[in-house]
N, C-alpha and C. Protein backbone atom coordinates (compact mmCIF):
# COMPACT_ATOMS: atom_id res chain seq x y z
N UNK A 1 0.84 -1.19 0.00
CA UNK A 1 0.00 0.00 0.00
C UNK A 1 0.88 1.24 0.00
N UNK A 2 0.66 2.34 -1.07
CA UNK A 2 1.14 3.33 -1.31
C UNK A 2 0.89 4.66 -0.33
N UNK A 3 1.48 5.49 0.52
CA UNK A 3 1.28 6.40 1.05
C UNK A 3 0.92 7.70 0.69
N UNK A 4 0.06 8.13 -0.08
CA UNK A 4 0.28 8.67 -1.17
C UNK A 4 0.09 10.08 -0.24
N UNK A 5 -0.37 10.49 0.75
CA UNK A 5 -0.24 11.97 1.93
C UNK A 5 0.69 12.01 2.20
N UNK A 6 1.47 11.09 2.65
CA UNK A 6 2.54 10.92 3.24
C UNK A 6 4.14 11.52 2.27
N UNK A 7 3.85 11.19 0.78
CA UNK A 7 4.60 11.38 -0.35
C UNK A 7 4.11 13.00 -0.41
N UNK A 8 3.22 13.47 -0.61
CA UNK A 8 2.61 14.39 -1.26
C UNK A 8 3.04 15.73 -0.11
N UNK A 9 2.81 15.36 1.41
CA UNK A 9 2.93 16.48 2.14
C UNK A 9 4.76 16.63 2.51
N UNK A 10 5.53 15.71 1.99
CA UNK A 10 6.71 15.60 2.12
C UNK A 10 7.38 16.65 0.82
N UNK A 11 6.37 16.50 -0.53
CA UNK A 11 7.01 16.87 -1.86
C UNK A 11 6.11 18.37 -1.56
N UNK A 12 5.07 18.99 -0.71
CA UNK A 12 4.46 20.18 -1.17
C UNK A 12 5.67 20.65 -0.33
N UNK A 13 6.24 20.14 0.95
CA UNK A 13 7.32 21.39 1.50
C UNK A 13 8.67 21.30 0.99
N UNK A 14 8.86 20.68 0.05
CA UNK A 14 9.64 20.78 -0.96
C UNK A 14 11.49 19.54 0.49
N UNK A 15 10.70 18.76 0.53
CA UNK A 15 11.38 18.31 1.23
C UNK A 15 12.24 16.71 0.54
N UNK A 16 13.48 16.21 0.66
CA UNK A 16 13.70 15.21 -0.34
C UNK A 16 13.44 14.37 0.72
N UNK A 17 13.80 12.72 0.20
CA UNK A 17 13.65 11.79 0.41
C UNK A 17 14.72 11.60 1.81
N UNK A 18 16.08 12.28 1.45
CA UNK A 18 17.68 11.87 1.86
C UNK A 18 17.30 12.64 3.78
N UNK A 19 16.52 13.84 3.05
CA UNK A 19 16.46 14.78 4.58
C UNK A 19 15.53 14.15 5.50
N UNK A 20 14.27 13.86 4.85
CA UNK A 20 13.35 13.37 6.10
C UNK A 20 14.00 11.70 6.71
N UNK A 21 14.74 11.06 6.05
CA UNK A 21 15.46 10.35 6.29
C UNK A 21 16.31 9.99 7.45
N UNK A 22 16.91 11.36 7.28
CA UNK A 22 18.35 11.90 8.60
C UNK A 22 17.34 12.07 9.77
N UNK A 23 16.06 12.79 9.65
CA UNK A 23 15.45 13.15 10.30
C UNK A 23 14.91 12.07 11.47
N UNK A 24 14.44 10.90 10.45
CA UNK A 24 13.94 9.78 11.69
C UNK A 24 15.03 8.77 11.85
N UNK A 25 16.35 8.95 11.30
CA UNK A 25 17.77 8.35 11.48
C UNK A 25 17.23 7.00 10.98
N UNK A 26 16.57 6.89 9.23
CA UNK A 26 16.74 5.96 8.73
C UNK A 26 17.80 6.20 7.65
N UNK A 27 17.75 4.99 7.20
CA UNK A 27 17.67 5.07 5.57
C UNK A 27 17.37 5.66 4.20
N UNK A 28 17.84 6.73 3.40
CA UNK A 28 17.04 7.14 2.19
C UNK A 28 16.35 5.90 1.64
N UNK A 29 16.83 4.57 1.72
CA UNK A 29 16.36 3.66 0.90
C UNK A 29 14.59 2.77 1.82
N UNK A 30 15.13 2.35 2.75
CA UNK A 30 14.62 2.69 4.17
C UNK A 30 12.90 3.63 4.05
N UNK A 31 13.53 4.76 3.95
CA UNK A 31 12.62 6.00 3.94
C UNK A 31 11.14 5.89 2.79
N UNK A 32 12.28 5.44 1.73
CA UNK A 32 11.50 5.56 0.32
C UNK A 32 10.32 4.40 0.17
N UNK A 33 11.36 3.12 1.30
CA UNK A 33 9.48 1.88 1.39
C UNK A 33 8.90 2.16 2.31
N UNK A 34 9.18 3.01 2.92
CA UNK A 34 8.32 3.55 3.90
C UNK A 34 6.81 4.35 3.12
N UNK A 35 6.80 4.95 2.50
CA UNK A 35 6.30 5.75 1.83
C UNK A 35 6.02 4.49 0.40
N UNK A 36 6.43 4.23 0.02
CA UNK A 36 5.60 2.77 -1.02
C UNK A 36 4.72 1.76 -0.52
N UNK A 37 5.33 1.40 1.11
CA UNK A 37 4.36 0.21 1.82
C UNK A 37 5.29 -1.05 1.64
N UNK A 38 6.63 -0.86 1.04
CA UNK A 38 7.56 -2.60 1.35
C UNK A 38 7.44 -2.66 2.30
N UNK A 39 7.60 -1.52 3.33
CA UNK A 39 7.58 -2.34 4.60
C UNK A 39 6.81 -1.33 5.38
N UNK A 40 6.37 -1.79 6.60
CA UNK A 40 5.41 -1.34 7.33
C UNK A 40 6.30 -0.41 8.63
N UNK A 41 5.64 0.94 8.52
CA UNK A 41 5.65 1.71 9.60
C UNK A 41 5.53 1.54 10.63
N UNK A 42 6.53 1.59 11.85
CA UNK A 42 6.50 1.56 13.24
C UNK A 42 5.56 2.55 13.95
N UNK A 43 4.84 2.18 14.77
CA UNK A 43 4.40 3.65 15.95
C UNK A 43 5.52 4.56 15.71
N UNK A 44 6.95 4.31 16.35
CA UNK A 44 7.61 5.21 16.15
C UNK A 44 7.66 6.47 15.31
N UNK A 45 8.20 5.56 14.34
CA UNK A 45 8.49 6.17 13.15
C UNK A 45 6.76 7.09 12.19
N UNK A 46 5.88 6.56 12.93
CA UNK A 46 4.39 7.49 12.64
C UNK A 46 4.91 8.82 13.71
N UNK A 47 4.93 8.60 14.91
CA UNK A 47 4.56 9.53 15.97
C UNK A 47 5.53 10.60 15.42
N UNK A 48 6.71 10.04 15.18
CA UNK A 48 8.06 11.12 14.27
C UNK A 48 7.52 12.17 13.24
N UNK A 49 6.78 11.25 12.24
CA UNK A 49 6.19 12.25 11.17
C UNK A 49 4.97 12.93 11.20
N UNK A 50 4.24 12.24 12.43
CA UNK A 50 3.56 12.92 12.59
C UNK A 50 3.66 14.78 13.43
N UNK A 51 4.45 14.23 14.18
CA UNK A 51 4.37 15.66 15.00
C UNK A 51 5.58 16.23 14.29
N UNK A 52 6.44 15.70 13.00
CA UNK A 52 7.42 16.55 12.13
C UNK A 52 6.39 17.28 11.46
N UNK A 53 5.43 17.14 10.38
CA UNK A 53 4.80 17.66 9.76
C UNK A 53 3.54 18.03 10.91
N UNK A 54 3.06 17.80 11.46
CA UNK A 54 1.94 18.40 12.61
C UNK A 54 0.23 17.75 12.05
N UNK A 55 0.86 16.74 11.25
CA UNK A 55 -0.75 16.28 10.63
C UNK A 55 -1.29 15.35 11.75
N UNK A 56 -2.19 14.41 11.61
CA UNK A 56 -2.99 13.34 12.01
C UNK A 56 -1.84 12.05 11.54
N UNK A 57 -2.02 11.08 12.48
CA UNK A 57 -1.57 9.40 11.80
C UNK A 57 -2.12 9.35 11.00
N UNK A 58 -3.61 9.04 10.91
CA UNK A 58 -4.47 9.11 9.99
C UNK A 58 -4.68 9.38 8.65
N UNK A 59 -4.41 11.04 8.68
CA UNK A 59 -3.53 11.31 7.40
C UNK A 59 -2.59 10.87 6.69
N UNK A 60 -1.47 10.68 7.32
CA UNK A 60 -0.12 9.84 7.09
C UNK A 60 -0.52 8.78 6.41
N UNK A 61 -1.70 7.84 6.94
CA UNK A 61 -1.91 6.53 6.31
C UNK A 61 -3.47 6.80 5.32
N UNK A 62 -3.39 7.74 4.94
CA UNK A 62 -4.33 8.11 3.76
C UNK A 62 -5.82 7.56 4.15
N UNK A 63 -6.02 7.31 5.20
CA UNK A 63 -7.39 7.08 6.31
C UNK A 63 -8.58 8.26 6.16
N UNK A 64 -7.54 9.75 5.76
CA UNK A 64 -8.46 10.61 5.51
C UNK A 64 -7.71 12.03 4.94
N UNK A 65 -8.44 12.49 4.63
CA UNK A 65 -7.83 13.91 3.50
C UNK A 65 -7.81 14.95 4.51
N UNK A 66 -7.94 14.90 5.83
CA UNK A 66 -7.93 16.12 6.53
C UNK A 66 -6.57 15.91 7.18
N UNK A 67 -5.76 16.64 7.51
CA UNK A 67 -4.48 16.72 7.91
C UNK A 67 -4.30 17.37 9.64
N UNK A 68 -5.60 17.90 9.79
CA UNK A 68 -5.59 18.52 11.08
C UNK A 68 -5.92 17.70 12.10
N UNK A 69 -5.05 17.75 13.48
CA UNK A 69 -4.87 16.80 14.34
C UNK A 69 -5.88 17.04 15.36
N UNK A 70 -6.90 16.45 16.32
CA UNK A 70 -7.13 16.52 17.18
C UNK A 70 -7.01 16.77 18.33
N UNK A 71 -6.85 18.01 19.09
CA UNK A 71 -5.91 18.42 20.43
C UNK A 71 -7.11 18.84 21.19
C-alpha cells in the first residue's frame, strides 16, 4: 500500500527523500518503502512524522484527507 499523503505532504514542502530520512535516522532507501508500503511503519516512526509535519496518523496513512490533528 502506497502512502500517497505521506509522499505528497513531504514533496508540497519541498522536502527530499535523503532529509526526512536523517530526520527519523533511517535510511534514504529505508525511507522511500516507507512511503511505497515494502515495509510497514513503526508507531515510532508514525509519531516522528507525525508531529514533524503536525498532521494526524491518519492522514499519514491516507485514512483521511484532513491533515488537522485533534488536540
Amino acid at each position: 500500500m502506497r502512502f500517497e499523503n505521506m509522499r505528497n505532504i513531504r514533496e508540497d514542502r519541498d522536502i527530499k527523500q535523503k532529509d526526512i530520512a536523517k530526520i527519523l535516522n533511517v535510511s534514504q532507501n529505508t525511507y522511500s518503502q516507507y512511503e511505497t508500503g515494502v515495509i510497514s511503519l513503526t508507531a515510532e516512526i508514525l509519531i516522528k512524522l507525525s508531529d514533524f509535519y503536525d498532521v494526524s496518523i491518519d492522514y499519514l496513512l491516507d485514512r483521511t484527507n484532513n491533515p488537522k490533528l485533534n488536540k
